[in-house]
N, C-alpha and C. Protein backbone atom coordinates (compact mmCIF):
# COMPACT_ATOMS: atom_id res chain seq x y z
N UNK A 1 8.54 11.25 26.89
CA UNK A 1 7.38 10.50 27.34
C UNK A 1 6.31 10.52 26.26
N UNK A 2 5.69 9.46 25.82
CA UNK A 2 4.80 9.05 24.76
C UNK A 2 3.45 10.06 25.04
N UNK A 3 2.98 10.68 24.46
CA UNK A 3 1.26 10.98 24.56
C UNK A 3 0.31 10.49 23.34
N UNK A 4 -0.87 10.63 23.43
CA UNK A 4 -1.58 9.77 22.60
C UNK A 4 -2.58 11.38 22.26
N UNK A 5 -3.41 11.02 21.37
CA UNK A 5 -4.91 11.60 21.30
C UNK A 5 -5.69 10.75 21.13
N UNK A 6 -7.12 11.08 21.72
CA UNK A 6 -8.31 10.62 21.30
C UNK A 6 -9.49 11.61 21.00
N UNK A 7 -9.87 10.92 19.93
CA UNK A 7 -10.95 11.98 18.91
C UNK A 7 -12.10 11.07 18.30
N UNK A 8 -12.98 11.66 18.31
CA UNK A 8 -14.67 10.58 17.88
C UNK A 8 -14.22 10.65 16.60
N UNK A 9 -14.70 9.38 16.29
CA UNK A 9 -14.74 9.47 14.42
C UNK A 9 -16.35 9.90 14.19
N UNK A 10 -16.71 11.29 14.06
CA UNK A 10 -18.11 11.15 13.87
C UNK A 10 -18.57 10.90 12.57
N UNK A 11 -19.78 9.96 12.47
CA UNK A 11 -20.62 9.32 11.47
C UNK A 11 -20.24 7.80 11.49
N UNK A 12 -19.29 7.85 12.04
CA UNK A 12 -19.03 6.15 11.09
C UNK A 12 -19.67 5.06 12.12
N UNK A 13 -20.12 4.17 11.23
CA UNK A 13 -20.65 3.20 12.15
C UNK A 13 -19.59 2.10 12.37
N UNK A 14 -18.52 1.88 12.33
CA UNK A 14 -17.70 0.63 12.51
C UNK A 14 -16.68 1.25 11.81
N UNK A 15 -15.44 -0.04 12.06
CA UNK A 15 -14.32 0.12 11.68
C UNK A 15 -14.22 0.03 9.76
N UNK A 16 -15.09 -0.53 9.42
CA UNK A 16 -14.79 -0.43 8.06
C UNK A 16 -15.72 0.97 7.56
N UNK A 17 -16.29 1.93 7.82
CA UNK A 17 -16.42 3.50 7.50
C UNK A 17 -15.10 3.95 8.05
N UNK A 18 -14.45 3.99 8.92
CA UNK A 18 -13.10 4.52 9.16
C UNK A 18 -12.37 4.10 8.30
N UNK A 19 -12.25 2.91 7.52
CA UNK A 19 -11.36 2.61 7.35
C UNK A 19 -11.67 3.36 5.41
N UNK A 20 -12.76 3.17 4.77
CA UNK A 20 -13.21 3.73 3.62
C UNK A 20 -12.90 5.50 3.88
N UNK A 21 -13.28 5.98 4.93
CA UNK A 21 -13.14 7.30 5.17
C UNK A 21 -10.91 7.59 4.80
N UNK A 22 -10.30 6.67 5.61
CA UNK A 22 -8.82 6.80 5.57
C UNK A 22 -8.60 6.23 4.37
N UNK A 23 -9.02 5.39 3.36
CA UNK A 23 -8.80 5.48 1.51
C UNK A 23 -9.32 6.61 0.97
N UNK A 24 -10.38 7.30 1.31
CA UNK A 24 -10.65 8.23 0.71
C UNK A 24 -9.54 9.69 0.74
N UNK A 25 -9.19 9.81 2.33
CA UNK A 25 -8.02 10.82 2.08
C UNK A 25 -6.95 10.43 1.93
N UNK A 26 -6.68 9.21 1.53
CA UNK A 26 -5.36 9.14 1.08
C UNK A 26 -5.43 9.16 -0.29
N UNK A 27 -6.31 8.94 -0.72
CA UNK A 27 -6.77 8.92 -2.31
C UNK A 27 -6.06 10.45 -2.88
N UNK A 28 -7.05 11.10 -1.80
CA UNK A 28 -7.20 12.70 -2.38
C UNK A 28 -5.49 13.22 -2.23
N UNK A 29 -5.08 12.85 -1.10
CA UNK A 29 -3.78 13.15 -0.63
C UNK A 29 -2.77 12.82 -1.98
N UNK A 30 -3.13 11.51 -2.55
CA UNK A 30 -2.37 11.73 -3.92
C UNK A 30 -2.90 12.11 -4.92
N UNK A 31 -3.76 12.03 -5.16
CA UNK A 31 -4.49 12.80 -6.61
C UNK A 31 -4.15 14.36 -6.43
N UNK A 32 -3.69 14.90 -5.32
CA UNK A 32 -3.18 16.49 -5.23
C UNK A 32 -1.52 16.30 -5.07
N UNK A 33 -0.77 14.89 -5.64
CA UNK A 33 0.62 15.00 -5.69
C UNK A 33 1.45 14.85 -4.28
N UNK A 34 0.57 14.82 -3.30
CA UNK A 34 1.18 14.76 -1.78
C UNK A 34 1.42 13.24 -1.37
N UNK A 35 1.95 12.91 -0.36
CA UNK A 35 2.50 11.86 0.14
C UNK A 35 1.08 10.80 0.53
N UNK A 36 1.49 9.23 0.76
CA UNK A 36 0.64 8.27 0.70
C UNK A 36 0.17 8.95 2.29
N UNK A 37 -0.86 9.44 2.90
CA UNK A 37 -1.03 9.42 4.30
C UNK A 37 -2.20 9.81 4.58
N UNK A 38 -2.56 9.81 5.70
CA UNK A 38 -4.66 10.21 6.33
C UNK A 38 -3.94 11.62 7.11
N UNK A 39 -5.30 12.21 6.63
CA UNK A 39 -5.15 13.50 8.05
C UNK A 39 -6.46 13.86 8.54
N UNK A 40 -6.69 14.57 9.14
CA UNK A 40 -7.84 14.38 10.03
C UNK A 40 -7.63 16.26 10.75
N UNK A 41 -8.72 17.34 10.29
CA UNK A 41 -8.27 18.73 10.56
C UNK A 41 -9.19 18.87 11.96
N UNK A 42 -8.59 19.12 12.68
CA UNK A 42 -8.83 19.76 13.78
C UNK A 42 -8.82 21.30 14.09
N UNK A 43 -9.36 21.97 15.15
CA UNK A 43 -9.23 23.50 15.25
C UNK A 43 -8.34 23.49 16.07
N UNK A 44 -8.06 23.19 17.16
CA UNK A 44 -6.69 23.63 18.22
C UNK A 44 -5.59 22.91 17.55
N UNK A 45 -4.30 23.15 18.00
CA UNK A 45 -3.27 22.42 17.75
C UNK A 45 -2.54 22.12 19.15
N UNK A 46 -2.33 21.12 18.83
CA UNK A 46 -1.82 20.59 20.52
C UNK A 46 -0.68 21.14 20.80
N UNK A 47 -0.98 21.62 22.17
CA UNK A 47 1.00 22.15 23.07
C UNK A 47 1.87 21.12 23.07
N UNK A 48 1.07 20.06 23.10
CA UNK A 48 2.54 19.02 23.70
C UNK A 48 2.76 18.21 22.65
N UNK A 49 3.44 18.90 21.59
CA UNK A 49 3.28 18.04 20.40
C UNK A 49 4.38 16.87 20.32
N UNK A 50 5.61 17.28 20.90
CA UNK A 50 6.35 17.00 20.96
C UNK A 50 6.67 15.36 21.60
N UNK A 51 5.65 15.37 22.54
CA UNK A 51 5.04 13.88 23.37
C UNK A 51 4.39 13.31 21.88
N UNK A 52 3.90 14.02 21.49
CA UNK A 52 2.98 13.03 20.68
C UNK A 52 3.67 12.57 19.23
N UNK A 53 4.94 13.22 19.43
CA UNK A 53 4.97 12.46 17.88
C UNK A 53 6.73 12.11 18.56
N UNK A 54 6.56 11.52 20.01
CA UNK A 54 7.34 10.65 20.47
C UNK A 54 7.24 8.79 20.10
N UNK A 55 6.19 8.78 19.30
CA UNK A 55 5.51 7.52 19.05
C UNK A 55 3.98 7.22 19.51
N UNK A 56 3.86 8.65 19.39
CA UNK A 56 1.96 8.86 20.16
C UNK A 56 1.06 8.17 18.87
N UNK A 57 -0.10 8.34 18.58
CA UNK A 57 -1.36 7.67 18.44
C UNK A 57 -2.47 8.15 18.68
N UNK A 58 -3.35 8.56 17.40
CA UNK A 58 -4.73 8.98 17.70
C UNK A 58 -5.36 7.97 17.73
N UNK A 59 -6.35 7.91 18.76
CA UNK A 59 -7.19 7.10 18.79
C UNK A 59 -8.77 7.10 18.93
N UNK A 60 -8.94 6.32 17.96
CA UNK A 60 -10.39 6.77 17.43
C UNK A 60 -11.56 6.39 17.92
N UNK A 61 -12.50 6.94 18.30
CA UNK A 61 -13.51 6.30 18.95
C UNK A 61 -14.85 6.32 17.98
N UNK A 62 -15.57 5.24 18.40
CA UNK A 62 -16.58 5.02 17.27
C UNK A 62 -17.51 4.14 18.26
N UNK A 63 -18.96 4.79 18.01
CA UNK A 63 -20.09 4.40 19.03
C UNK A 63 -20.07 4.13 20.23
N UNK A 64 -18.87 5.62 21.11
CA UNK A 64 -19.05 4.73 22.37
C UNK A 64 -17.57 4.53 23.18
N UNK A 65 -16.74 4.06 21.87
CA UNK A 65 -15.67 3.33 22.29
C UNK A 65 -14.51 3.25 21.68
N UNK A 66 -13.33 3.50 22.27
CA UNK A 66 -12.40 3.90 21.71
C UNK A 66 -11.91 2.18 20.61
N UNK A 67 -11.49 2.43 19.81
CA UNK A 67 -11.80 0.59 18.55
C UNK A 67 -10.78 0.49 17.97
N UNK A 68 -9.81 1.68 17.76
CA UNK A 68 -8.88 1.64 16.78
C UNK A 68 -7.52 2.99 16.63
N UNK A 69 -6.66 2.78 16.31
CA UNK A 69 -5.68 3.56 16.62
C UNK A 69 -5.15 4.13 15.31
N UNK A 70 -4.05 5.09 15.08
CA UNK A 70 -3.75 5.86 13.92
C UNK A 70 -2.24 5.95 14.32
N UNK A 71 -0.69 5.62 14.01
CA UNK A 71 0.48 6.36 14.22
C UNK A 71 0.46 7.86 14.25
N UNK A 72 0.64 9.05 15.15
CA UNK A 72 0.60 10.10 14.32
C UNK A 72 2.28 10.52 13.75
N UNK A 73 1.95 10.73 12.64
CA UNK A 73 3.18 11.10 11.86
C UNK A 73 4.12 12.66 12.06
N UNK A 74 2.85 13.29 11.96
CA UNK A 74 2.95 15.02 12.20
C UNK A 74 2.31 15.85 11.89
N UNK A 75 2.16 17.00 12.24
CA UNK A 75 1.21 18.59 12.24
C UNK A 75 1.71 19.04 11.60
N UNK A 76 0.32 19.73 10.56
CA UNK A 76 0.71 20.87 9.36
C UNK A 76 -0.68 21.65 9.98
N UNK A 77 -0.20 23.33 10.17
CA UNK A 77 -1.23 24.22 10.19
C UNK A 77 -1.68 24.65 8.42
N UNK A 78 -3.07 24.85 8.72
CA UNK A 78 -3.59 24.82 7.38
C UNK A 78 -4.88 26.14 7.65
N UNK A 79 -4.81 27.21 6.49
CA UNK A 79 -5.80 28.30 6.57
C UNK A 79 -7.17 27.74 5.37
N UNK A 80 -8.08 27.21 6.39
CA UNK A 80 -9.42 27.36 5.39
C UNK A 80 -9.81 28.16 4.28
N UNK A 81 -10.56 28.26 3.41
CA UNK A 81 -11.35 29.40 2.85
C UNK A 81 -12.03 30.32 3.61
N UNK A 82 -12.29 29.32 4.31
CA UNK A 82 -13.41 30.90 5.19
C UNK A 82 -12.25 31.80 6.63
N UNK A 83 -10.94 31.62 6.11
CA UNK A 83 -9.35 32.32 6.76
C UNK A 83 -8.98 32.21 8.49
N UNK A 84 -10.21 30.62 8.64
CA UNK A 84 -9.82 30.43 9.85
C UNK A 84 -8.16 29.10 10.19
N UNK A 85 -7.74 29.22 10.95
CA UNK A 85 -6.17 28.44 10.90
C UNK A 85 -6.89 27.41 11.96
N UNK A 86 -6.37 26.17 11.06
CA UNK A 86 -6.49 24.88 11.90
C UNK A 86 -5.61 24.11 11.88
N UNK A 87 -5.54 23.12 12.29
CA UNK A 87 -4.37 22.09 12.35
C UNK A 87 -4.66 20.54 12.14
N UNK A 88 -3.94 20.18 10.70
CA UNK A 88 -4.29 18.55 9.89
C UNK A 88 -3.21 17.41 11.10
N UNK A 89 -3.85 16.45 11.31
CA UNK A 89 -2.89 16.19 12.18
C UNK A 89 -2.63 14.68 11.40
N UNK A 90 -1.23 14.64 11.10
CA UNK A 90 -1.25 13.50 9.97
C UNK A 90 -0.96 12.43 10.22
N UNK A 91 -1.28 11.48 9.76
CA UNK A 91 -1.49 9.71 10.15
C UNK A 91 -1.09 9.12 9.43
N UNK A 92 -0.39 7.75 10.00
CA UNK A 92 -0.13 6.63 8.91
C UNK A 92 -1.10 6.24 8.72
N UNK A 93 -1.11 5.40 7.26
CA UNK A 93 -2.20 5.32 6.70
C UNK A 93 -2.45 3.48 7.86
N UNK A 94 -1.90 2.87 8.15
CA UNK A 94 -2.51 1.45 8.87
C UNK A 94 -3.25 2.02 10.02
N UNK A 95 -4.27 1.25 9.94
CA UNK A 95 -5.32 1.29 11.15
C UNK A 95 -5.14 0.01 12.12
N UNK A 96 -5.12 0.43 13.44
CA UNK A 96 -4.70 -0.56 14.18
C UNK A 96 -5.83 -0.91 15.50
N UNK A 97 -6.87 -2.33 15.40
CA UNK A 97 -8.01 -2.32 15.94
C UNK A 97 -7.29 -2.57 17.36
N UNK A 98 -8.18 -1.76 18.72
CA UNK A 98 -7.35 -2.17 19.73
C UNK A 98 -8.46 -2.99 20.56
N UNK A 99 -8.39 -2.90 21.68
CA UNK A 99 -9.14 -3.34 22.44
C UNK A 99 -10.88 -2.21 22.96
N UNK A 100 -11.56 -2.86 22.74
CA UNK A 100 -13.06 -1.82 22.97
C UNK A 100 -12.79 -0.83 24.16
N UNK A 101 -12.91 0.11 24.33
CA UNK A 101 -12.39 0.85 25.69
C UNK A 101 -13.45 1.93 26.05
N UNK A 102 -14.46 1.74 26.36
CA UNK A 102 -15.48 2.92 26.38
C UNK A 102 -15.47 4.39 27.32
N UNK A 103 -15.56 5.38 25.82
CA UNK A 103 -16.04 6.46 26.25
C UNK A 103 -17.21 7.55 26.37
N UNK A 104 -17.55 8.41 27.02
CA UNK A 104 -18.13 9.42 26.72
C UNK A 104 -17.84 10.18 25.71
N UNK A 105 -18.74 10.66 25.12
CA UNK A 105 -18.79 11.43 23.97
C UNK A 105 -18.16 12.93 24.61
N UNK A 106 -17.80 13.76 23.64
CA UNK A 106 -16.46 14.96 24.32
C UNK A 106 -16.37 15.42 22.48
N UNK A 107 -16.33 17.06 22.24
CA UNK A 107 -15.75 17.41 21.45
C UNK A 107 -13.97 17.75 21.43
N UNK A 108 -14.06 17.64 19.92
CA UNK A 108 -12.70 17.81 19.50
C UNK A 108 -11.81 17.04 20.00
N UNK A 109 -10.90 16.98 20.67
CA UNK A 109 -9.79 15.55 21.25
C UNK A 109 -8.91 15.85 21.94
N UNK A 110 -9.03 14.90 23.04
CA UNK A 110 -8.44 15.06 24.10
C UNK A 110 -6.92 14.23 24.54
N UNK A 111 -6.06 14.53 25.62
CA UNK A 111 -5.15 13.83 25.37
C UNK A 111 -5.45 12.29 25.86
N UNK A 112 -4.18 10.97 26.04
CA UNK A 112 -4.27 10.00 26.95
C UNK A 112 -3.05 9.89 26.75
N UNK A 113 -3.05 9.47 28.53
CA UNK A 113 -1.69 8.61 28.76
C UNK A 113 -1.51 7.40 28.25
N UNK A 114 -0.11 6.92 27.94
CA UNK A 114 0.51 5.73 27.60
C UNK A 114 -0.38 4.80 28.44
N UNK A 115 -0.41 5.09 29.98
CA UNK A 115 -0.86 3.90 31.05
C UNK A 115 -2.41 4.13 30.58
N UNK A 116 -3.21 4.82 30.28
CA UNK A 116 -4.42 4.71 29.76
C UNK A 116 -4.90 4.07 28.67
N UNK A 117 -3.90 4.08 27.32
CA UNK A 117 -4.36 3.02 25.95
C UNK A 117 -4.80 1.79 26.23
N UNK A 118 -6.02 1.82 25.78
CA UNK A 118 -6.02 0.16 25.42
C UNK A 118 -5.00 -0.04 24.40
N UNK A 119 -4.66 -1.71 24.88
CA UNK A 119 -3.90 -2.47 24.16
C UNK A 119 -4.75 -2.99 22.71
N UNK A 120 -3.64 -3.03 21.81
CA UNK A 120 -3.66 -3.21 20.74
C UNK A 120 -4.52 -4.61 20.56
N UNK A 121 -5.61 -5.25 19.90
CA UNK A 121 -6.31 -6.53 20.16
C UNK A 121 -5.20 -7.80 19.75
N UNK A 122 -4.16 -7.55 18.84
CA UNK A 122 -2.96 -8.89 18.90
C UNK A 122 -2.27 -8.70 19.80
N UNK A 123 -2.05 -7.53 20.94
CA UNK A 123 -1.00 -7.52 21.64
C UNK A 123 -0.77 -9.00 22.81
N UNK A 124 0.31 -9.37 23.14
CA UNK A 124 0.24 -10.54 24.11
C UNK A 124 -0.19 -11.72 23.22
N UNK A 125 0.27 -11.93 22.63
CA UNK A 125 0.44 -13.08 21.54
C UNK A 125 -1.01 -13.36 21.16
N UNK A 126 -2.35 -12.42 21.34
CA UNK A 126 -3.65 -12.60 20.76
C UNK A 126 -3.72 -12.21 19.29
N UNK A 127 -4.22 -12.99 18.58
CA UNK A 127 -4.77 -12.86 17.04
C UNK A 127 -5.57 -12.81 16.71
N UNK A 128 -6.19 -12.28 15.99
CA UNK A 128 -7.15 -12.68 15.31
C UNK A 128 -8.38 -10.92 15.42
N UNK A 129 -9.41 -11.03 15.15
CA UNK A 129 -10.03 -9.18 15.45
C UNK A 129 -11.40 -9.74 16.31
N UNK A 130 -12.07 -9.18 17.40
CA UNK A 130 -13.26 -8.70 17.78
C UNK A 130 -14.14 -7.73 17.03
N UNK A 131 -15.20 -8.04 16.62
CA UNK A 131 -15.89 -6.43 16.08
C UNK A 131 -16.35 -5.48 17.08
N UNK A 132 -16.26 -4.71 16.93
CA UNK A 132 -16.25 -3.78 17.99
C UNK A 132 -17.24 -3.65 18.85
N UNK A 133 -18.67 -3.85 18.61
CA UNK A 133 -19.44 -3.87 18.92
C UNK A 133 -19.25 -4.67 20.50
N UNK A 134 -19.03 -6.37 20.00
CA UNK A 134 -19.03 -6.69 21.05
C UNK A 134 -17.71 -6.72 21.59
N UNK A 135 -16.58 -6.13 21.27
CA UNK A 135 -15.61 -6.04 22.01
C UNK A 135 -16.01 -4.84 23.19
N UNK A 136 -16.85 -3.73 22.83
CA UNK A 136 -17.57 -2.76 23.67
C UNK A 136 -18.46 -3.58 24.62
N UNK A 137 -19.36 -4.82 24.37
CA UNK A 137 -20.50 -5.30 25.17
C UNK A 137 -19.12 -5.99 26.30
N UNK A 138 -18.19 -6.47 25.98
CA UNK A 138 -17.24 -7.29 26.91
C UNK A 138 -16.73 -6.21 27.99
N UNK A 139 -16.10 -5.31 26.79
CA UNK A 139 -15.71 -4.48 27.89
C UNK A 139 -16.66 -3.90 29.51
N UNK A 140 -17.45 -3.43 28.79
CA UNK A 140 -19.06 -2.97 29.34
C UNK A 140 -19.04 -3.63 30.95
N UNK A 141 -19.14 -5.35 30.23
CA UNK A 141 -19.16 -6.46 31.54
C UNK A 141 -17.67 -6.46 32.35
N UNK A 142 -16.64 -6.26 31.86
CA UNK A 142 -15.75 -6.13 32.27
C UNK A 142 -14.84 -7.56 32.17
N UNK A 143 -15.07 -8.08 31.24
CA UNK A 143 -14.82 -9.21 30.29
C UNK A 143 -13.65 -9.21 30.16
N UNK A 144 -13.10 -7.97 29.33
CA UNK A 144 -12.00 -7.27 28.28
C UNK A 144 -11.20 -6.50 28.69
């Protein structure tokens, strides 16, 4: 059975800071010889990992609202400098804008069900992108 995450992207104001933020670690990711990919370090490491890298998906929320999605690829535990153990949770590098889905703000990241994702914004033969903003004001009204 599929599981997802969702996690705030904090700072970014829109999908294009997420998206400069995911060139930047993939940048670094090869300039240190490692594979083309985004990771994103978290402190817990999830129990049910196993759901999640059934074809799960972080999904990112930004001002509000969940905007955009991540494949997750897989978990590497990683010891800081300061010798605390966390967990990189690694991503394909495509960003995938979904439908505005608003949340409450919540540290660190929580799970979602499959039946909970918003849909992807081309899914159902739709094209084309919403900016998030007002894909959030639609949702809001219940538009979306």
């Amino acid at each position: 059975m599929t599981l997802h995450l969702v996690k705030l992207c904090a700072g970014a104001d829109g999908l294009d800071d997420l998206r400069a933020w995911s060139d930047a670690r993939i940048q670094a990711s090869l300039a240190a010889g490692g594979p083309r990919l985004h990771d994103t370090i978290t402190r817990m490491h999830p129990r049910r990992e196993a759901a999640l890298l059934d074809g799960g998906s972080l999904y990112w929320v930004i001002k509000g609202a969940i905007v955009a999605r991540q494949k997750i690829i897989g978990f590497e535990r990683r010891t800081g400098a300061d010798h605390i153990e966390r967990t990189a949770i690694l991503l394909d590098p495509e960003i995938v804008q979904t439908r505005a889905s608003p949340r409450r703000a919540f540290q660190g990241w929580r799970y979602l069900t499959a039946e909970d994702a918003p849909l992807d914004l081309d899914a159902g033969g739709r094209s084309g992108s919403l900016p998030p903003e007002l894909g959030l004001e639609l949702a809001e009204l219940g538009l979306l």
